[in-house]
Protein backbone atom coordinates (compact mmCIF):
# COMPACT_ATOMS: atom_id res chain seq x y z
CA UNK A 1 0.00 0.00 0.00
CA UNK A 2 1.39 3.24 -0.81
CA UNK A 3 0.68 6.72 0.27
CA UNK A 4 -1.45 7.38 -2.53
CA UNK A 5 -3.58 4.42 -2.14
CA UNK A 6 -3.99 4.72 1.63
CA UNK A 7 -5.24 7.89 0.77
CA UNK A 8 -7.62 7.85 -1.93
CA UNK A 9 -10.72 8.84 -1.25
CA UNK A 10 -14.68 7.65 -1.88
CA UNK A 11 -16.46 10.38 -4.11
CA UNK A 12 -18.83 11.10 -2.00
CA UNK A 13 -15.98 11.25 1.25
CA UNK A 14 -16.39 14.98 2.92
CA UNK A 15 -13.30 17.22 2.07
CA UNK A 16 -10.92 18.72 4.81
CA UNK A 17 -12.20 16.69 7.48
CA UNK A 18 -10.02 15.52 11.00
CA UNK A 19 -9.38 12.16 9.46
CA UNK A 20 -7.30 14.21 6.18
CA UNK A 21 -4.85 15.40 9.14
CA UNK A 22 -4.02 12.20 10.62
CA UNK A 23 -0.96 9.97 10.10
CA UNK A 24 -1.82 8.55 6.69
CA UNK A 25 -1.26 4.88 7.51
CA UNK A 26 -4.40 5.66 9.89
CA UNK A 27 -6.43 7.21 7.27
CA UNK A 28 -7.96 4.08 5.51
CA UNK A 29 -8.89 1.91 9.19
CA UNK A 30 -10.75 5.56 9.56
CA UNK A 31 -12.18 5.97 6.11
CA UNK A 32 -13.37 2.21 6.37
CA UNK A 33 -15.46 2.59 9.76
CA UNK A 34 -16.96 5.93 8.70
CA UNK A 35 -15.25 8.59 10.19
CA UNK A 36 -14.46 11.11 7.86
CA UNK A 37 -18.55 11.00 7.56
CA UNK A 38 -20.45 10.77 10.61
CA UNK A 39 -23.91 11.13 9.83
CA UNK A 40 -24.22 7.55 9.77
CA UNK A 41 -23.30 7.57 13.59
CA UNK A 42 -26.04 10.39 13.93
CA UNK A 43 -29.22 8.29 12.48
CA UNK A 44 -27.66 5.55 14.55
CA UNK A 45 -27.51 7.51 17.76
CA UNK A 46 -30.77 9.39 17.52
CA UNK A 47 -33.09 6.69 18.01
CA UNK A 48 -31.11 5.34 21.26
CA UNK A 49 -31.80 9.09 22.96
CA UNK A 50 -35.22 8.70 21.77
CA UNK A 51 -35.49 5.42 23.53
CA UNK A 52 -33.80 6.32 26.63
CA UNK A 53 -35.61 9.96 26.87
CA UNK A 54 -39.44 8.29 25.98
CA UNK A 55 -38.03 5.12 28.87
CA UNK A 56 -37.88 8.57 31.06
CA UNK A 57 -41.01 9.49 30.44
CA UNK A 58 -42.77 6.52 30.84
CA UNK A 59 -41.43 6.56 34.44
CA UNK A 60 -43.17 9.80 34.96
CA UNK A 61 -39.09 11.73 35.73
CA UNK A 62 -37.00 13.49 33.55
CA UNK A 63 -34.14 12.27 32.25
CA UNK A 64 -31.30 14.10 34.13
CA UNK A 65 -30.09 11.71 36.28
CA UNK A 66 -26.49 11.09 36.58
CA UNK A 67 -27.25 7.23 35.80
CA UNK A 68 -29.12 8.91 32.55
CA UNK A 69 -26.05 10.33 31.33
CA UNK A 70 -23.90 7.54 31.87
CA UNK A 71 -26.71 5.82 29.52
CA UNK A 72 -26.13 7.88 27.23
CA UNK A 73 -22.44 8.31 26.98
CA UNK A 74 -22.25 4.37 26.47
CA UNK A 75 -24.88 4.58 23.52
CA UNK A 76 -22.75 7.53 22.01
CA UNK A 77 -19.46 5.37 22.35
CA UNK A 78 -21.89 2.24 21.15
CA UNK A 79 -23.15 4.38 18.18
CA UNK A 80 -19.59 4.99 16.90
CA UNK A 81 -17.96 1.58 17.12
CA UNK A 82 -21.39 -0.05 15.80
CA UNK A 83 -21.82 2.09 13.05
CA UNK A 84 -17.88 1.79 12.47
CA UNK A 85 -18.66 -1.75 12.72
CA UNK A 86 -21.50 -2.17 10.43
CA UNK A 87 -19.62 -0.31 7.46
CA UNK A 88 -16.57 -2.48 8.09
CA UNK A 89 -18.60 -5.21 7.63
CA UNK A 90 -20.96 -4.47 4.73
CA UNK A 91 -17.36 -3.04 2.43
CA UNK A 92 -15.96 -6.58 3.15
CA UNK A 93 -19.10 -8.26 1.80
CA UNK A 94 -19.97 -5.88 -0.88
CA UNK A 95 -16.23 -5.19 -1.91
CA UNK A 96 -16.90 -6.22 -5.59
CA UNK A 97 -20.31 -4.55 -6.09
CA UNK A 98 -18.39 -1.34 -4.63
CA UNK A 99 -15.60 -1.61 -7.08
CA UNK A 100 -18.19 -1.35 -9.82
CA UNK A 101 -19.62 1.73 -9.09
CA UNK A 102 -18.09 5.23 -9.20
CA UNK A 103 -18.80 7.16 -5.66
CA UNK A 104 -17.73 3.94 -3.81
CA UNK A 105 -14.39 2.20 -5.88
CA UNK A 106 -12.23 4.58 -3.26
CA UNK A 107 -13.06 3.12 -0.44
CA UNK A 108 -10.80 1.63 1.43
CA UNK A 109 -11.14 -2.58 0.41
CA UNK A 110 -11.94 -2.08 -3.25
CA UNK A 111 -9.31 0.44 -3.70
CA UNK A 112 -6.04 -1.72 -2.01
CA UNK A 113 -5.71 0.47 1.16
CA UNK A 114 -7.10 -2.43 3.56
CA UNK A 115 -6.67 -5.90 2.97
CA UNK A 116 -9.46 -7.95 3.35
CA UNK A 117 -8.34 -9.87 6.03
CA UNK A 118 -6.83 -6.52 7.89
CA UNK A 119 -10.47 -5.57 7.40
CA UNK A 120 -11.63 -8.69 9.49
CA UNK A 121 -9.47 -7.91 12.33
CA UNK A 122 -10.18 -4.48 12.56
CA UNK A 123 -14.51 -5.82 12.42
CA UNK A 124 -13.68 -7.74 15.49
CA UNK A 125 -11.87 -4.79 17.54
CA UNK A 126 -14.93 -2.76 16.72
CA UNK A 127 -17.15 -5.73 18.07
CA UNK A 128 -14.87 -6.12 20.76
CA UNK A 129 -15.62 -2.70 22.55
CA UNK A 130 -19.36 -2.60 21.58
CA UNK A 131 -19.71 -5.80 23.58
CA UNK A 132 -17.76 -3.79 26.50
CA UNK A 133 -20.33 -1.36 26.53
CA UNK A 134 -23.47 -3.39 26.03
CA UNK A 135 -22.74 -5.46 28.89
CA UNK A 136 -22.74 -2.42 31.17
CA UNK A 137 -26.93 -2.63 30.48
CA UNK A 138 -29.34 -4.94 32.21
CA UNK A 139 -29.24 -8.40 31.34
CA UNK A 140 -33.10 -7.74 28.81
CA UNK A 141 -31.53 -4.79 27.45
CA UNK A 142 -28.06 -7.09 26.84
CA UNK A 143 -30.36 -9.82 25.01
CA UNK A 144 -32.08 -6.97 23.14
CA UNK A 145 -28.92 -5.91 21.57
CA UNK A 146 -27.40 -9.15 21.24
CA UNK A 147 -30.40 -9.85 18.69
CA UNK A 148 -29.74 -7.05 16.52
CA UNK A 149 -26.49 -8.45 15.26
CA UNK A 150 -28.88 -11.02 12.96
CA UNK A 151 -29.78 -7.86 11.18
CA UNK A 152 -26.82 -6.36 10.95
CA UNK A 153 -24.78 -9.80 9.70
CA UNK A 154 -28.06 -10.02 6.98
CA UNK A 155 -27.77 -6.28 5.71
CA UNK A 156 -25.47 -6.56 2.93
CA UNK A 157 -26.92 -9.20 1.45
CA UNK A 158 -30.83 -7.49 1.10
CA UNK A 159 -29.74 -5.34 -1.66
CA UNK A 160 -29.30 -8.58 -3.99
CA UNK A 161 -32.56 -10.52 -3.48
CA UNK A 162 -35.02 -7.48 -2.37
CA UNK A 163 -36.22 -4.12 -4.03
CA UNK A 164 -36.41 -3.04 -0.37
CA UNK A 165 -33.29 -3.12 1.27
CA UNK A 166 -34.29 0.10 2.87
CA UNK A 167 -36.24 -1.70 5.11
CA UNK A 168 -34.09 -3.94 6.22
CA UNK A 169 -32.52 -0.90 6.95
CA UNK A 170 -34.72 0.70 8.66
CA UNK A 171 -35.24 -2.33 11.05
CA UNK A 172 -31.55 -3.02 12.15
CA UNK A 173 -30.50 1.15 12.35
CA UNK A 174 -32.89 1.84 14.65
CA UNK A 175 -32.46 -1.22 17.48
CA UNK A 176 -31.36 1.61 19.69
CA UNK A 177 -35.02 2.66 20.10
CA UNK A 178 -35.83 -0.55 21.76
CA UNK A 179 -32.29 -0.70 23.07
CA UNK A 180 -32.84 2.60 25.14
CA UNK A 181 -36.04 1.99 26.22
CA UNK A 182 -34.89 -1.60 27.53
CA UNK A 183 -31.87 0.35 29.71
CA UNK A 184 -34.08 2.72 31.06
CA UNK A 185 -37.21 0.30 31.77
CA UNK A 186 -36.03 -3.34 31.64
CA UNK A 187 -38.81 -3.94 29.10
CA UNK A 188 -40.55 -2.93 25.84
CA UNK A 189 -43.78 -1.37 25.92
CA UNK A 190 -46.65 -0.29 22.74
CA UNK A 191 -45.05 3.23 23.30
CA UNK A 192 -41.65 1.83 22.25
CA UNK A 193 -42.78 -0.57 19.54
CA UNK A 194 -44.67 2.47 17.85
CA UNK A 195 -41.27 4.51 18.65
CA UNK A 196 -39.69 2.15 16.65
CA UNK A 197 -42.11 1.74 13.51
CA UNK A 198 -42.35 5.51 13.20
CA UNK A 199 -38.29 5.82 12.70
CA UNK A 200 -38.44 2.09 10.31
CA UNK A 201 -40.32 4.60 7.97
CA UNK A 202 -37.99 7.57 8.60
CA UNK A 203 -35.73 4.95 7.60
CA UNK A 204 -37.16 4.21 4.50
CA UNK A 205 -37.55 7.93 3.86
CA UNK A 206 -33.75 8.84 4.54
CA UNK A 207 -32.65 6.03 2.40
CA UNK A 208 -34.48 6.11 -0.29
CA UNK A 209 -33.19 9.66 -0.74
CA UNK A 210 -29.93 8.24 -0.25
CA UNK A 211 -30.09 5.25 -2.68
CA UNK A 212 -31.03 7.99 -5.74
CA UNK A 213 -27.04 8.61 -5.69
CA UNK A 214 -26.60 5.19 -7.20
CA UNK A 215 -29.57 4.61 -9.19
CA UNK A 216 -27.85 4.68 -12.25
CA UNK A 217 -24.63 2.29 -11.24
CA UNK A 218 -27.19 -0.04 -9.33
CA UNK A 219 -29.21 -0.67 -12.49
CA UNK A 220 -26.11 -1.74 -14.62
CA UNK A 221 -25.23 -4.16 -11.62
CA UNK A 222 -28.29 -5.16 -10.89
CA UNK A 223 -28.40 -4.12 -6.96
CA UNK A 224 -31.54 -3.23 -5.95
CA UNK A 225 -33.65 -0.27 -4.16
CA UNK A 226 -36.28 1.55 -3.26
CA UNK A 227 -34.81 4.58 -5.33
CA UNK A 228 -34.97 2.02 -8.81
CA UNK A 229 -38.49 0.50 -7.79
CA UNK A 230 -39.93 4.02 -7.18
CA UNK A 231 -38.38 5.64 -9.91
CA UNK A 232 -39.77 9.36 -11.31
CA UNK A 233 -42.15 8.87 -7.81
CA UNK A 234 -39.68 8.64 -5.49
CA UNK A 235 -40.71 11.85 -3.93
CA UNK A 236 -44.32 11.01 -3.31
CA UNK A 237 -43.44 7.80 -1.90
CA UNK A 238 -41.01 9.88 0.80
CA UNK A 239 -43.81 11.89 1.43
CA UNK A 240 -45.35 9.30 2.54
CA UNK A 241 -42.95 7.28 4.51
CA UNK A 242 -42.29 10.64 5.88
CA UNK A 243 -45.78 11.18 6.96
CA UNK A 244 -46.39 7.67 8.84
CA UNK A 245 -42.94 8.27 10.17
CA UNK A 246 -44.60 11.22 11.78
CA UNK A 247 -47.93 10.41 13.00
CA UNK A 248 -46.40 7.32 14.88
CA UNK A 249 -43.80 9.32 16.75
CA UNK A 250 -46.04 11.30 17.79
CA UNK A 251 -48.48 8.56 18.67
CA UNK A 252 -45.31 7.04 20.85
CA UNK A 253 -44.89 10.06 22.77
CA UNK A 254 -48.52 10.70 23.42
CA UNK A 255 -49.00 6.88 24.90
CA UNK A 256 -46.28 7.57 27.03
CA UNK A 257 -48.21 10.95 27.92
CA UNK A 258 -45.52 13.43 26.40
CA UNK A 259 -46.30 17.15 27.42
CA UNK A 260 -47.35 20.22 25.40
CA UNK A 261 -43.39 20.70 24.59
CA UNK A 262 -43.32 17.49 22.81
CA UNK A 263 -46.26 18.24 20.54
CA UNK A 264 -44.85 21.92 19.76
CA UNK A 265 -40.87 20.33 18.84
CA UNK A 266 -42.56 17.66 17.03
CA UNK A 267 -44.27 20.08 14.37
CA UNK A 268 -40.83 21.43 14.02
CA UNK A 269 -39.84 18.22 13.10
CA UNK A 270 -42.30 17.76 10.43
CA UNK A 271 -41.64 21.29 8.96
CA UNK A 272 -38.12 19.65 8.50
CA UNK A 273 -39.20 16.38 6.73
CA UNK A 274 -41.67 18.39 4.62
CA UNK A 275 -38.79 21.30 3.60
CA UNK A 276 -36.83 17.84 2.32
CA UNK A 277 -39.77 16.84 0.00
CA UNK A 278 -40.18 19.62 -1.23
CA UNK A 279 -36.42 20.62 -2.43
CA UNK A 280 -35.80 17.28 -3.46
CA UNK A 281 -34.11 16.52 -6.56
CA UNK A 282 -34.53 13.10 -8.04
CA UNK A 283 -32.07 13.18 -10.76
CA UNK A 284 -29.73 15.65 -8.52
CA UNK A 285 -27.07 13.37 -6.80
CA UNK A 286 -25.53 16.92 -4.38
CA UNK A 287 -29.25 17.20 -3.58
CA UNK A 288 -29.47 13.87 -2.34
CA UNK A 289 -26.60 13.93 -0.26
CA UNK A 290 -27.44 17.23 1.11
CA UNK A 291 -30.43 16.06 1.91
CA UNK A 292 -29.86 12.78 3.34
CA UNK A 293 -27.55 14.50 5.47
CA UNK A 294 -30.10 17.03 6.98
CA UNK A 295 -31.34 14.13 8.53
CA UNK A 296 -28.87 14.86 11.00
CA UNK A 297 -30.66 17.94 12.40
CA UNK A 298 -34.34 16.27 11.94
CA UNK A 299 -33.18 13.67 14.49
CA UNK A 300 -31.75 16.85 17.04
CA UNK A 301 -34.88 18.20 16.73
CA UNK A 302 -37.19 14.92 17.70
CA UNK A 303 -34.82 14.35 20.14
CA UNK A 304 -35.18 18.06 21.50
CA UNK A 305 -38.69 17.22 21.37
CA UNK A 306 -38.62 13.94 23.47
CA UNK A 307 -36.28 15.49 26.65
CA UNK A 308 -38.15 18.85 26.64
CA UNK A 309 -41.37 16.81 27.19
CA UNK A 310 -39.01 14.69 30.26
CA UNK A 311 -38.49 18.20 31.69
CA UNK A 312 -41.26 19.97 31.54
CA UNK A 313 -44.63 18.79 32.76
């Protein structure tokens, strides 16, 4: 590997980021587990702060306690690796399918900068300190997200025998819902389960917009997606994954009897998911990104929405 390879970079890869000013042997472990990008590590965190804020709620306390934060520190740390994890994981089995198409031959496996078997090594470090910090949970939350890694080890593999990968997506990325909720309450409730079904179609929302990148490439390899099957209607299907994805949040906090404060951040929220709609740009692959992206602050503001509501009665 030389200096050039270990630094080449995916298409899409953000420029001038931390990762571009470390020790270039470094760059590519980095590259492959997501850092240079982390809105990945974002969608994955947001739903665990749901979970443990709406587990807050449903105690009737808000979620300030010391032993709160400590939950949540662990789910940040759990995000990162996890995510890290997941990518490391999906670039080893998709390495050919990733050579083949044009924003992702630079990453790290297809291009040369990480073996394969490096690659392996560096999955099961990853795994390593994820398990450290899900056995700090309770033994139901530990079982909960011992399950999820059957998603996560079937993931790669949905894009070659389903149109809807997306929601297979949208099922493993946001575990941390029910995750969360299990640390704070040692169970799952209807509160939680609807929790989790509204952000399966925020899921399906998020990356569908995100699949329109490599609608093109996908169709000459033959992977599939929501973004192929939905074609010029993409948008109006968002819409509408968008809307469900916002009636049953708010359904999850109002079962869990969520204040006025959650009601009022929540139409935020929605302003956000219909501003996305309505700028995007099927056949636009910045606008895509961009957008897909923004789901970043949509998540900051649900989550806004759910602690507000733990605070304020």
């Amino acid at each position: 590997m030389n200096e050039t390879t270990a630094d080449l970079k995916p298409a899409d890869a953000t420029a001038g980021t931390w990762v571009d000013h470390v020790p270039v042997q470094y760059r590519p472990f980095l590259r492959l587990a997501r850092l240079d990008r982390p809105i990945g590590t974002w969608l994955l965190f947001w739903p665990c702060v749901f979970g443990l804020a709406l587990g807050a709620i449903g105690s009737e306390r808000p979620f300030s306690s010391w032993h709160d934060i400590y939950l949540l520190i662990l789910f940040a740390v759990g995000a990162v690796v996890m995510r890290g994890a997941g990518c490391t994981y999906n670039d080893i089995v998709d390495r050919d399918i990733d050579a083949s198409v044009a924003r992702t031959r630079g990453r790290p496996i297809p291009s040369g900068a990480v073996r394969v078997r490096t690659a392996w090594l560096f999955l099961g470090a990853q795994l390593a300190v994820g398990f450290a910090v899900l056995i700090q949970l309770n033994l139901f939350a530990i079982e909960i997200g011992a399950a999820s890694l059957l998603l996560v080890a079937a993931y790669p593999f949905m894009k070659r025998i389903t149109w809807w990968p997306q929601a297979w997506l949208g099922l493993t990325f946001n575990w941390g819902a029910l995750l969360g909720f299990a640390a704070q309450a040692g169970a799952i409730d209807w509160a939680d389960a609807m929790l989790y079904a509204g952000l399966f179609f925020w899921t399906l929302g998020y990356d569908t917009i995100y699949a329109l990148q490599d609608a093109d490439d996908d169709a000459l390899i033959g992977v599939k997606s929501t973004a192929r099957l939905f074609g010029a209607r993409a948008r109006d299907w968002v819409l509408g994954f968008y809307a469900v994805a916002f009636a049953l949040i708010l359904a999850a906090g109002y079962a869990e009897h969520a204040g006025w404060p959650f009601t009022f951040v929540m139409l935020a929220a929605g302003a956000h998911l219909l501003w996305q709609v309505h700028t995007l740009q099927i056949d636009n692959t910045e606008n895509a990104l961009k957008l897909f992206r923004a789901n970043r602050d949509t998540g900051a503001i649900i989550a806004a929405a759910f602690l507000l509501s733990s605070w304020i009665w």
